[in-house]
C-alpha atoms as a PDB file:
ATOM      1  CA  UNK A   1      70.095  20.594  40.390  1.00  0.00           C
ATOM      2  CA  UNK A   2      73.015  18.705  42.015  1.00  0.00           C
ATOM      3  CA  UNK A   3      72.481  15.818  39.524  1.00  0.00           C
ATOM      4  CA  UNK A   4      72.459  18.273  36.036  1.00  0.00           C
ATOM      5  CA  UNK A   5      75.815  19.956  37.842  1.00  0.00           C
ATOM      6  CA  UNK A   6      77.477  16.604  37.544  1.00  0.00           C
ATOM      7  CA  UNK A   7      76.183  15.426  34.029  1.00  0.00           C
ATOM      8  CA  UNK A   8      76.843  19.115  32.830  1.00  0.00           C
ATOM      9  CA  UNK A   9      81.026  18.654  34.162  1.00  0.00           C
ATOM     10  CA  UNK A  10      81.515  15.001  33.971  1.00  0.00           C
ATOM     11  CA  UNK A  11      83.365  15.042  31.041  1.00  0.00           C
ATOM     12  CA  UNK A  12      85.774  17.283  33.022  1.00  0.00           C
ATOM     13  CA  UNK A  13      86.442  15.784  36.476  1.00  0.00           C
ATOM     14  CA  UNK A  14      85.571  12.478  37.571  1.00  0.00           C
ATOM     15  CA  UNK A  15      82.052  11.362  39.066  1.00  0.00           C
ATOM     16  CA  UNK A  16      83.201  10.130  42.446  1.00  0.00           C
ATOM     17  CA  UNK A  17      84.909  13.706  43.444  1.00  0.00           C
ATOM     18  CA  UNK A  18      81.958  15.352  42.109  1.00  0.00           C
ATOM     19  CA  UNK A  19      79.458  13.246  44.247  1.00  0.00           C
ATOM     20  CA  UNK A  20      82.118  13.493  47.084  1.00  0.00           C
ATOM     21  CA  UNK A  21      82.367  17.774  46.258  1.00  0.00           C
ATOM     22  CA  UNK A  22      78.527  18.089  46.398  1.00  0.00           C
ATOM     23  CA  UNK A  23      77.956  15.674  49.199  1.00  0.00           C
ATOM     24  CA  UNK A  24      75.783  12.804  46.863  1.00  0.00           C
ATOM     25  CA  UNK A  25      76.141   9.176  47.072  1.00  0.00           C
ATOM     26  CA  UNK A  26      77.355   8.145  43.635  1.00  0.00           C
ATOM     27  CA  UNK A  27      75.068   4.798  43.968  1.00  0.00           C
ATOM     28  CA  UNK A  28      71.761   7.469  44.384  1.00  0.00           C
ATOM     29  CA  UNK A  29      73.387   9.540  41.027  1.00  0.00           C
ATOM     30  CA  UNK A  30      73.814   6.030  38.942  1.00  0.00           C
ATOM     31  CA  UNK A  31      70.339   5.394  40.092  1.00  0.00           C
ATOM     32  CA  UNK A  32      69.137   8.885  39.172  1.00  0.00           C
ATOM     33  CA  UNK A  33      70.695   8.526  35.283  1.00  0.00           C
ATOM     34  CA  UNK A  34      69.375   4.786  35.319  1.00  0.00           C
ATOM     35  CA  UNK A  35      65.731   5.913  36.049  1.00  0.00           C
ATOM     36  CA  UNK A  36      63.124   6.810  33.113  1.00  0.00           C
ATOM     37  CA  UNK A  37      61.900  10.976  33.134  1.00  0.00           C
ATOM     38  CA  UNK A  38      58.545  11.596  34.490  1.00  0.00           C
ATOM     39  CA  UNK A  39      55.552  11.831  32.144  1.00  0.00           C
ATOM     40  CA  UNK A  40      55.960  15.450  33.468  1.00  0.00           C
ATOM     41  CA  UNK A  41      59.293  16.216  32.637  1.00  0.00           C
ATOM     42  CA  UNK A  42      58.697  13.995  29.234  1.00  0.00           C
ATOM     43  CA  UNK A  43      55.620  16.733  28.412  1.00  0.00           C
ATOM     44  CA  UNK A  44      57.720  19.521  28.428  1.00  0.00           C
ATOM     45  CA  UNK A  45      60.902  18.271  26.165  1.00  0.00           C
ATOM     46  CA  UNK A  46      57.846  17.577  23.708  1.00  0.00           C
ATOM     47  CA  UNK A  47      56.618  20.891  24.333  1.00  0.00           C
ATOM     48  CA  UNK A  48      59.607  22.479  24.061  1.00  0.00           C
ATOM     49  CA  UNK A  49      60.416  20.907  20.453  1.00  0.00           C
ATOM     50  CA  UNK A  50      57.235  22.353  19.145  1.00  0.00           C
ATOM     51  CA  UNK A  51      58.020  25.851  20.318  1.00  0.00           C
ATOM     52  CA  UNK A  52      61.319  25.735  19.003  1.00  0.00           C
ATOM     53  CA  UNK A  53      59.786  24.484  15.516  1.00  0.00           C
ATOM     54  CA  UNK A  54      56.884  27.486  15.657  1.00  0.00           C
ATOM     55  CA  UNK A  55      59.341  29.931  16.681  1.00  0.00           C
ATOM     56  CA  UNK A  56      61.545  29.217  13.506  1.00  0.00           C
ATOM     57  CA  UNK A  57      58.209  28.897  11.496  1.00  0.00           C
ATOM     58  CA  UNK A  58      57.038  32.265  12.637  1.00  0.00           C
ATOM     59  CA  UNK A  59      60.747  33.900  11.851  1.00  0.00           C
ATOM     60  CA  UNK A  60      62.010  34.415  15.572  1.00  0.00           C
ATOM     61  CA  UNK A  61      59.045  36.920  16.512  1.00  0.00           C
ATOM     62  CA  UNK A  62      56.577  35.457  18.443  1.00  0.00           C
ATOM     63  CA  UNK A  63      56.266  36.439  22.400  1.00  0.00           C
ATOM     64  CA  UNK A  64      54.847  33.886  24.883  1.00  0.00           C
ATOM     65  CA  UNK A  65      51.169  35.043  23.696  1.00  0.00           C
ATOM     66  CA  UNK A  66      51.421  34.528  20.490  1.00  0.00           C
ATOM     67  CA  UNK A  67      53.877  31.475  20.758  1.00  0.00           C
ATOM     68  CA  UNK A  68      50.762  29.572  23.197  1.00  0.00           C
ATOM     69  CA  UNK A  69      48.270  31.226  21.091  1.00  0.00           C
ATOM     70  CA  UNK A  70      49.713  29.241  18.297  1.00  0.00           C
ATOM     71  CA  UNK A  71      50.064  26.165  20.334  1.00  0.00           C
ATOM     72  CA  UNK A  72      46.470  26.210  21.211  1.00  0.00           C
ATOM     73  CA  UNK A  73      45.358  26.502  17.254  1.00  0.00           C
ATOM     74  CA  UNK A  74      47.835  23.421  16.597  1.00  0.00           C
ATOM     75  CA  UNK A  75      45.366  21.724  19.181  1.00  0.00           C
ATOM     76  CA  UNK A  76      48.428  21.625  21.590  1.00  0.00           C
ATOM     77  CA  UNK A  77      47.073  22.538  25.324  1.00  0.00           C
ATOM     78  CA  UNK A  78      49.322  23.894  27.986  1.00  0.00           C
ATOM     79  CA  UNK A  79      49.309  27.383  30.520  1.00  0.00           C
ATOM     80  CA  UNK A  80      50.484  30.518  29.662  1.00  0.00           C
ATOM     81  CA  UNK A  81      53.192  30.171  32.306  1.00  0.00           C
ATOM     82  CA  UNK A  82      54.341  27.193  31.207  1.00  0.00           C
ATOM     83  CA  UNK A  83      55.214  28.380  27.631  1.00  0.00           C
ATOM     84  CA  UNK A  84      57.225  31.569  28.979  1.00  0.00           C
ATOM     85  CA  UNK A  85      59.382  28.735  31.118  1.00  0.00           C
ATOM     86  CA  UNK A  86      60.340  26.325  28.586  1.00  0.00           C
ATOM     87  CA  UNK A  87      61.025  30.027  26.344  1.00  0.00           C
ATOM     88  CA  UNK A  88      63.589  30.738  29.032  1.00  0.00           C
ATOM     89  CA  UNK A  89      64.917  27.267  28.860  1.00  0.00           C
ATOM     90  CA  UNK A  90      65.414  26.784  25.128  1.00  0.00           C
ATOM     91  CA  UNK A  91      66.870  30.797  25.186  1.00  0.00           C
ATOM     92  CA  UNK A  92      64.235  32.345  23.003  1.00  0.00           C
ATOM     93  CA  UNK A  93      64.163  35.786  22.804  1.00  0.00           C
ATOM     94  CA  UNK A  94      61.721  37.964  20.369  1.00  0.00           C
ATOM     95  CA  UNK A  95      63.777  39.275  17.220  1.00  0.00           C
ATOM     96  CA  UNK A  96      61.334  42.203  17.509  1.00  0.00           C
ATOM     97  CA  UNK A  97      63.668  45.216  19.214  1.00  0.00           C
ATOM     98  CA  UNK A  98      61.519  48.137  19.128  1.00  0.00           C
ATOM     99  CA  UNK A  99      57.815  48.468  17.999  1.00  0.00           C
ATOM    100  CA  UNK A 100      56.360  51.318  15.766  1.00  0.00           C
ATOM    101  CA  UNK A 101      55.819  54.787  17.867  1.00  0.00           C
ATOM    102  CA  UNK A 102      54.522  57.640  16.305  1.00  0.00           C
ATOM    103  CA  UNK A 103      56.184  60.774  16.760  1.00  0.00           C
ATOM    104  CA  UNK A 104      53.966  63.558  18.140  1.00  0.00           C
ATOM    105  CA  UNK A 105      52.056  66.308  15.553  1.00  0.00           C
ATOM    106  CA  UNK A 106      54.864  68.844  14.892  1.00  0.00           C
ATOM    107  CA  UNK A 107      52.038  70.899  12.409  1.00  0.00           C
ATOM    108  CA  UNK A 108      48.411  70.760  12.459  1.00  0.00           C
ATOM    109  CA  UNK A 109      46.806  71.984   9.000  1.00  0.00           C
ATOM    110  CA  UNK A 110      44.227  71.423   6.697  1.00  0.00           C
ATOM    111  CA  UNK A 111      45.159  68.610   4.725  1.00  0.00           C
ATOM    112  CA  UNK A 112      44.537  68.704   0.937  1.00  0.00           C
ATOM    113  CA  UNK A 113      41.873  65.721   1.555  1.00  0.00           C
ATOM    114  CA  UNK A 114      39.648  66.030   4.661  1.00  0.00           C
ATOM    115  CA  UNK A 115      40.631  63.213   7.233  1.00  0.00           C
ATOM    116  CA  UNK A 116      37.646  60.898   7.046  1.00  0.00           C
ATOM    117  CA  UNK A 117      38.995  58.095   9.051  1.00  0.00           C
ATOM    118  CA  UNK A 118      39.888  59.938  11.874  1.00  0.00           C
ATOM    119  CA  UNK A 119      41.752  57.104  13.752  1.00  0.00           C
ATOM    120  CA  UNK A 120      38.485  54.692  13.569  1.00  0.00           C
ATOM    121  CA  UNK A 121      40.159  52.104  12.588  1.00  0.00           C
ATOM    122  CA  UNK A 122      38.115  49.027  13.029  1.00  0.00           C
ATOM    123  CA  UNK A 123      35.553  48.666  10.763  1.00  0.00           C
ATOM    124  CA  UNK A 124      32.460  46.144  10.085  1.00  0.00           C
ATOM    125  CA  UNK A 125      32.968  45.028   6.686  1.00  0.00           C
ATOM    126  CA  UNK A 126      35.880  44.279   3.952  1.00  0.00           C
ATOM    127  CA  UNK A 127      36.467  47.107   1.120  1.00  0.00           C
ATOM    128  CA  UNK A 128      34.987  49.827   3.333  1.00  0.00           C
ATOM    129  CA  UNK A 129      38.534  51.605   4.782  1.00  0.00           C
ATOM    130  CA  UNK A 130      42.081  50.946   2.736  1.00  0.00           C
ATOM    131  CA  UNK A 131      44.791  52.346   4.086  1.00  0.00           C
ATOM    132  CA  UNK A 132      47.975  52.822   1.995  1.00  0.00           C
ATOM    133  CA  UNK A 133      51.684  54.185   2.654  1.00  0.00           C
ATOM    134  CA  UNK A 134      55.349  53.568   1.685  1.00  0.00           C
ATOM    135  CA  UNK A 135      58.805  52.997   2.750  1.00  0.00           C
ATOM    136  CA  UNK A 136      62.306  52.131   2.012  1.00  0.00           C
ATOM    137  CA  UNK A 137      64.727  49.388   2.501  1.00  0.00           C
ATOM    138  CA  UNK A 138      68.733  49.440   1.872  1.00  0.00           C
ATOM    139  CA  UNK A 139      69.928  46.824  -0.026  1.00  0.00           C
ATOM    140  CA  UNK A 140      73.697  46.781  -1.742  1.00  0.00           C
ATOM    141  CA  UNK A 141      72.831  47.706  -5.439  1.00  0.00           C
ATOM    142  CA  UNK A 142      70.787  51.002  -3.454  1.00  0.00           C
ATOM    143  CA  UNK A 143      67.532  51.309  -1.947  1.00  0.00           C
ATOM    144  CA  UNK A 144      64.206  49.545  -2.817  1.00  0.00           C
ATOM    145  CA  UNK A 145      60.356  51.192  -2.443  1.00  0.00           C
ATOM    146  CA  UNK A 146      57.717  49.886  -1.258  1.00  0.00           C
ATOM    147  CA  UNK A 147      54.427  50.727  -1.584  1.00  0.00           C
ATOM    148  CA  UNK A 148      51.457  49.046  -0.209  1.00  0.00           C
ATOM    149  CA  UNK A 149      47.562  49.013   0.357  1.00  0.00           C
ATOM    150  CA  UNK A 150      45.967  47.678   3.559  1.00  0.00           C
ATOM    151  CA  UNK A 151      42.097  46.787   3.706  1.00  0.00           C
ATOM    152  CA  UNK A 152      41.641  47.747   7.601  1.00  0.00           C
ATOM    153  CA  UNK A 153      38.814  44.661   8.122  1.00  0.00           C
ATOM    154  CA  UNK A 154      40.962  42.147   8.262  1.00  0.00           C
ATOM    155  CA  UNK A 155      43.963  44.049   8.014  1.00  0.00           C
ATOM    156  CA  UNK A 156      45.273  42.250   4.845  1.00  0.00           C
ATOM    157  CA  UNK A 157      47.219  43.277   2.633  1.00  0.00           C
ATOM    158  CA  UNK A 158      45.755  43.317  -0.411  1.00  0.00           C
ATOM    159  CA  UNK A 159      47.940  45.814  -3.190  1.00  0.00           C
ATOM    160  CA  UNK A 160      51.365  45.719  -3.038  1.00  0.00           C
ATOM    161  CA  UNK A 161      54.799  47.155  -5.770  1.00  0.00           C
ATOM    162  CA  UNK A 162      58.470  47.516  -5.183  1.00  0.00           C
ATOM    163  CA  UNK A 163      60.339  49.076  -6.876  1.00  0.00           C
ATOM    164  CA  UNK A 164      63.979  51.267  -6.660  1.00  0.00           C
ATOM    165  CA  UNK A 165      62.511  54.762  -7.615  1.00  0.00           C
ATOM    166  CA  UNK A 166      59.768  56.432  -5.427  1.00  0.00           C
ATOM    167  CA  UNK A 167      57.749  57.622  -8.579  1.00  0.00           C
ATOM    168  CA  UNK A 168      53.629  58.424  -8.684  1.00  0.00           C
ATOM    169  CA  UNK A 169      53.511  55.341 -10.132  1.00  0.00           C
ATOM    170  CA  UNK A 170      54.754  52.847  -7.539  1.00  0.00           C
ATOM    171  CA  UNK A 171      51.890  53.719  -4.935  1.00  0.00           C
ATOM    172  CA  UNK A 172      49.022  53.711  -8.187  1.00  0.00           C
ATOM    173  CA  UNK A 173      50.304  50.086  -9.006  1.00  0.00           C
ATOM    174  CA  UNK A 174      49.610  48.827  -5.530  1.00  0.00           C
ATOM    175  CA  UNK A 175      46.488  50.199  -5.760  1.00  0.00           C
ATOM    176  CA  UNK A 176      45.522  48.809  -9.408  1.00  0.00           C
ATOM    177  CA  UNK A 177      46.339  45.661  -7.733  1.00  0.00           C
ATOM    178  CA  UNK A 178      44.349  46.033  -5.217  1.00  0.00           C
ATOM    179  CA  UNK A 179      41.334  47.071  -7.477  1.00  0.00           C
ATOM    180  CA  UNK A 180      41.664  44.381  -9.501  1.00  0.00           C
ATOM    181  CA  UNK A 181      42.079  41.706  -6.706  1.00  0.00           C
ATOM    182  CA  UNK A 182      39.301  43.165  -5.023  1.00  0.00           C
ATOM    183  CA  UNK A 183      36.588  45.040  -7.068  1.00  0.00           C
ATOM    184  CA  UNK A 184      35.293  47.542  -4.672  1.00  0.00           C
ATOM    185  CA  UNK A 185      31.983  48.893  -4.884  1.00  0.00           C
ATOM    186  CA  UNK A 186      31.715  53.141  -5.084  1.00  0.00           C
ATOM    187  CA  UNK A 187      32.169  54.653  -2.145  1.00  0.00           C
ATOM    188  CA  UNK A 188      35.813  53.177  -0.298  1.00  0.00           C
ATOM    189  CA  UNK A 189      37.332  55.130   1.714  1.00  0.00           C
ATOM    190  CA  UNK A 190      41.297  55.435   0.592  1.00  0.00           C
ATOM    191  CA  UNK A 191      43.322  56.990   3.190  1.00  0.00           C
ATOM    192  CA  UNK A 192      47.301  58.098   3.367  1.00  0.00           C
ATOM    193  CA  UNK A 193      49.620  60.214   4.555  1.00  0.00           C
ATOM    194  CA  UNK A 194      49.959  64.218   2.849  1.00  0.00           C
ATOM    195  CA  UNK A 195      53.192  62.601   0.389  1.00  0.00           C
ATOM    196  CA  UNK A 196      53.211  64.511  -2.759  1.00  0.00           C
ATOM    197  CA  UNK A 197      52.554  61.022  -4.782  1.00  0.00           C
ATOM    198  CA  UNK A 198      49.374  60.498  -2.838  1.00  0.00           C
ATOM    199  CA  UNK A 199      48.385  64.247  -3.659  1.00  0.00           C
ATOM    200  CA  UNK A 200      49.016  64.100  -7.475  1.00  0.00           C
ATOM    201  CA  UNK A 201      46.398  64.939  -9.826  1.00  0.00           C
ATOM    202  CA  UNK A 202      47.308  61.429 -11.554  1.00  0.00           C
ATOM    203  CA  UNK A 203      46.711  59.787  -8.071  1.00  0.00           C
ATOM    204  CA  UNK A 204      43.455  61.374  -7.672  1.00  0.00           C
ATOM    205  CA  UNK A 205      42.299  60.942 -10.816  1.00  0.00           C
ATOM    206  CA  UNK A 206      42.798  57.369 -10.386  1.00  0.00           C
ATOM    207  CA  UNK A 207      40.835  57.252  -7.245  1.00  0.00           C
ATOM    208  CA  UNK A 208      38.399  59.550  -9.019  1.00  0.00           C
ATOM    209  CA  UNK A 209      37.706  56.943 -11.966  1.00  0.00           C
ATOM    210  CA  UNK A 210      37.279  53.772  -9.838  1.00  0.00           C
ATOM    211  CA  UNK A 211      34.689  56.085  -7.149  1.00  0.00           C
ATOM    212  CA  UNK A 212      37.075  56.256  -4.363  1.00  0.00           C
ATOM    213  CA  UNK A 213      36.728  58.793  -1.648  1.00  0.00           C
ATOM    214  CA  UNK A 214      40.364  60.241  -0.442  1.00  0.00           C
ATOM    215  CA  UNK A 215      41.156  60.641   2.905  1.00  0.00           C
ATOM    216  CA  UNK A 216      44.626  62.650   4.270  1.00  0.00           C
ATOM    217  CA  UNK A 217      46.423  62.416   7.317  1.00  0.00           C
ATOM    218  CA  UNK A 218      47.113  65.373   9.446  1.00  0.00           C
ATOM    219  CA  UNK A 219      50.306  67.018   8.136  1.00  0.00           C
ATOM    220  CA  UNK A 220      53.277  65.331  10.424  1.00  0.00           C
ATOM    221  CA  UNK A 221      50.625  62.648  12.630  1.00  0.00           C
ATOM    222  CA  UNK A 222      51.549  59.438  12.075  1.00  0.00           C
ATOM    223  CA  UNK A 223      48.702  58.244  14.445  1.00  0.00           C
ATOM    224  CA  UNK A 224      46.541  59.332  11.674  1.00  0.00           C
ATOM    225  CA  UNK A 225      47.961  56.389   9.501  1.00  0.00           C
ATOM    226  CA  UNK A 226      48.955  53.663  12.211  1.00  0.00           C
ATOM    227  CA  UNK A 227      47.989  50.781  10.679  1.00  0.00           C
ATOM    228  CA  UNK A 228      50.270  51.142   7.879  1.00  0.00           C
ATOM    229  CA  UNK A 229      52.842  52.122  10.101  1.00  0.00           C
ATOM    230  CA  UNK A 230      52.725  49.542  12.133  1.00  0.00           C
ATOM    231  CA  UNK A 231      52.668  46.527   9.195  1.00  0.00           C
ATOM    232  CA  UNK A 232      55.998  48.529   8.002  1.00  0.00           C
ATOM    233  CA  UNK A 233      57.151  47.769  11.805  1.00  0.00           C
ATOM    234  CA  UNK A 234      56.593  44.148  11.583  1.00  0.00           C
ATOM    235  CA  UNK A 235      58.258  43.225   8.186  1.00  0.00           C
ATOM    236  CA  UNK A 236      61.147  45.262   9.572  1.00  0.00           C
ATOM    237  CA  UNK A 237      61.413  43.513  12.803  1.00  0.00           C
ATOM    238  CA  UNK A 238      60.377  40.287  10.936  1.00  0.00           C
ATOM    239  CA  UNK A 239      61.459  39.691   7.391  1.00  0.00           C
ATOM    240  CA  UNK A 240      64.614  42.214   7.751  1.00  0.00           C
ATOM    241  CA  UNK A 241      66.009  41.907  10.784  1.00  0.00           C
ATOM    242  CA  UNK A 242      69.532  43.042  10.654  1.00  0.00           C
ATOM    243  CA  UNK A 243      69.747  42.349   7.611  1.00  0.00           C
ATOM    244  CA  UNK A 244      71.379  44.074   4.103  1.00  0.00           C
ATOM    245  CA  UNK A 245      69.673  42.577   0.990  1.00  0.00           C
ATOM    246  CA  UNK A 246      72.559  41.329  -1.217  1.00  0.00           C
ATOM    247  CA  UNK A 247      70.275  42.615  -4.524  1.00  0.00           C
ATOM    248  CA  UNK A 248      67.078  44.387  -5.214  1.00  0.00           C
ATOM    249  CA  UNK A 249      65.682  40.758  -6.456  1.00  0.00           C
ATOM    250  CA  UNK A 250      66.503  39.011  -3.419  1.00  0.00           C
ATOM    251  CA  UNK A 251      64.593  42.466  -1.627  1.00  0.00           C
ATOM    252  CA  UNK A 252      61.860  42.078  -3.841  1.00  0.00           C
ATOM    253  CA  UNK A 253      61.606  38.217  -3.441  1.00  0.00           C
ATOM    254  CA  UNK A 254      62.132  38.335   0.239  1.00  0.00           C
ATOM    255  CA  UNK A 255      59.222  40.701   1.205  1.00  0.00           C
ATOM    256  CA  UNK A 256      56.907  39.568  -1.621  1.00  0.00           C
ATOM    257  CA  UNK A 257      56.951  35.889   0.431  1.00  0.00           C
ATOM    258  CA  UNK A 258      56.454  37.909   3.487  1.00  0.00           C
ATOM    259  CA  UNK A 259      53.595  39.223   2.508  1.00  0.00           C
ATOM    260  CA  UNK A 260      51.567  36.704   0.997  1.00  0.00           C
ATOM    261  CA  UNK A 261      52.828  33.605   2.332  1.00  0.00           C
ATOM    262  CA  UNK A 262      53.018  34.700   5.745  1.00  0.00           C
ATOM    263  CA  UNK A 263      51.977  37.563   7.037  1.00  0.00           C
ATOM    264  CA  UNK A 264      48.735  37.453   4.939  1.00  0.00           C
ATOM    265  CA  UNK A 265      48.062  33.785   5.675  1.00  0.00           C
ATOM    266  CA  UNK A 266      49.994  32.532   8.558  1.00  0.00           C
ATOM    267  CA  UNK A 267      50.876  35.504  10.928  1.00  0.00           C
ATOM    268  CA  UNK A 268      48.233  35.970  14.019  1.00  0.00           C
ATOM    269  CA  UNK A 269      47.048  39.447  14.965  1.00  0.00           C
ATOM    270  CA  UNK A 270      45.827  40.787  18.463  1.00  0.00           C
ATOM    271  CA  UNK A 271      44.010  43.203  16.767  1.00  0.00           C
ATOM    272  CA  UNK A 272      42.192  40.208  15.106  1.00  0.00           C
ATOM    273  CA  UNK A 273      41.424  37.910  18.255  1.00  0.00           C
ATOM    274  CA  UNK A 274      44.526  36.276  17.408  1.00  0.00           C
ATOM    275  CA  UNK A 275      43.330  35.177  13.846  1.00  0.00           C
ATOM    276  CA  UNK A 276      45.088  35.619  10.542  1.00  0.00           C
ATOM    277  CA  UNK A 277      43.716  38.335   7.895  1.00  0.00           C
ATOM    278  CA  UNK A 278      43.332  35.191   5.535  1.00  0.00           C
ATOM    279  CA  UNK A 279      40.815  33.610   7.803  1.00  0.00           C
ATOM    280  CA  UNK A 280      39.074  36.800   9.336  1.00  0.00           C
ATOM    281  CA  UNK A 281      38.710  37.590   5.393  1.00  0.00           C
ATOM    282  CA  UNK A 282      37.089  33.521   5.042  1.00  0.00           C
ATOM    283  CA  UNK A 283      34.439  33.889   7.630  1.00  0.00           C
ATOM    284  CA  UNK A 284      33.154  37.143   6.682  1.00  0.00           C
ATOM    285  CA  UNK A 285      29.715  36.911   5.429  1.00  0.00           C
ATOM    286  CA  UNK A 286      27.236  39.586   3.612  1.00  0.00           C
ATOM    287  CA  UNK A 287      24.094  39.855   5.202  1.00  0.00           C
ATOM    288  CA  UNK A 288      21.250  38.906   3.641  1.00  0.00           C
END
């Protein structure tokens, strides 16, 4: 510690009253700067380059899990411990400031489609459970819509459309695109929140003609829907982080790469084993 305290201020007062201040012969400091870093200390300043390149690569967001989680699938061995150290050192904090928390049931009525989820979340196959929702981001030409469609297997988002009116047809193009992506047999389960674009007769009768079962969140849960909830969470902690899109295009452009070229294909999930939808999608096999 002594030794970094003079390299840190030599530049400001002179070696010899620093060594004479802290009580060091300055032969035993020359020798100190003169000798070559343990294979130790020469570890972690490699170590600590690669977290600083996966934390930029990973847009400021991953916590010392997920940061030696994705050290370990770069083949890169170390501890747990060791990671949230050489965090501290290189000053990496999480972007993320607040995580998605559902507000409690303020109603609890019939909802115009039974609720056939019912929270089960995790399910066995692909194309057996979508869930679908929307939000809104400011940008300065006015605020952009979102809509998207989430198949709950691998959590991937597989229908997406943006676009700056919050019209029937924003959610039914996500869908489309997710129909056509992923040619569901009869019988998916499509579930959503009670919005009055997910209970339009044009919405249903889409679901209708491609033999899709509804399914309706209790009126004011958002439990009931927490998977879509919580991807909305993420790209705002991750993709638009204090941040006011200068255009709808650069909105649009900006969470279009966010989904599909990274959190689709490069971001891990704890829900997942710490595997990305892409590659829990790649190993799935139908039984025979």
């Amino acid at each position: 510690m002594k030794y970094a305290f003079i390299d840190k201020h030599c530049s400001e007062y002179p070696v010899k009253s620093l060594c004479r201040e802290l009580d060091i012969s300055r032969s035993l400091y020359y020798a100190h700067k003169k000798a070559k870093p343990s294979l130790h200390s020469q570890e972690d300043l490699a170590l600590r380059a690669h977290i600083v390149r996966l934390n930029a690569a990973h847009r400021w967001a991953p916590g010392v899990i997920k940061m030696w989680r994705l050290l370990q699938a770069e083949g890169i061995q170390c501890g747990k411990h060791r990671v949230r150290r050489l965090r501290k050192l290189e000053n990496i904090q999480s972007t993320r400031t607040r995580r998605f928390r559902a507000a409690a049931a303020m109603q609890r009525v019939q909802p115009p489609a039974e609720n056939l989820v019912k929270r089960g979340f995790n399910v066995s196959a692909p194309n057996t459970i979508w869930v679908g929702d929307m939000t809104a981001m400011r940008t300065k030409e006015g605020w952009l819509h979102l809509a998207i469609v989430i198949d709950l297997y691998a959590r991937r988002v597989v229908g997406w459309s943006m676009d700056t009116t919050q019209a029937t047809t924003l959610p039914m193009t996500a869908l489309n695109m997710a129909l056509a992506q992923r040619k569901p047999e009869a019988g998916l389960i499509f579930h959503s929140d009670q919005g009055s674009v997910y209970a339009s007769s044009d919405y249903r009768d889409l679901l209708q003609a491609n033999s899709v079962r509804p399914s309706m969140s209790r009126k004011g849960n958002c439990w009931d829907n927490a998977v879509a909830e919580s991807f909305f969470s993420n790209l705002k902690n991750e993709a638009m982080y204090h941040r006011l899109f200068a255009s709808v295009d650069e909105g649009k452009r900006v969470v279009g790469d966010y989904i599909e070229k990274y959190y689709n294909t490069r971001r891990l999930h704890q829900t997942l084993g710490y595997q990305t939808p892409a590659a829990v999608d790649a190993a799935y096999r139908v039984p025979k």
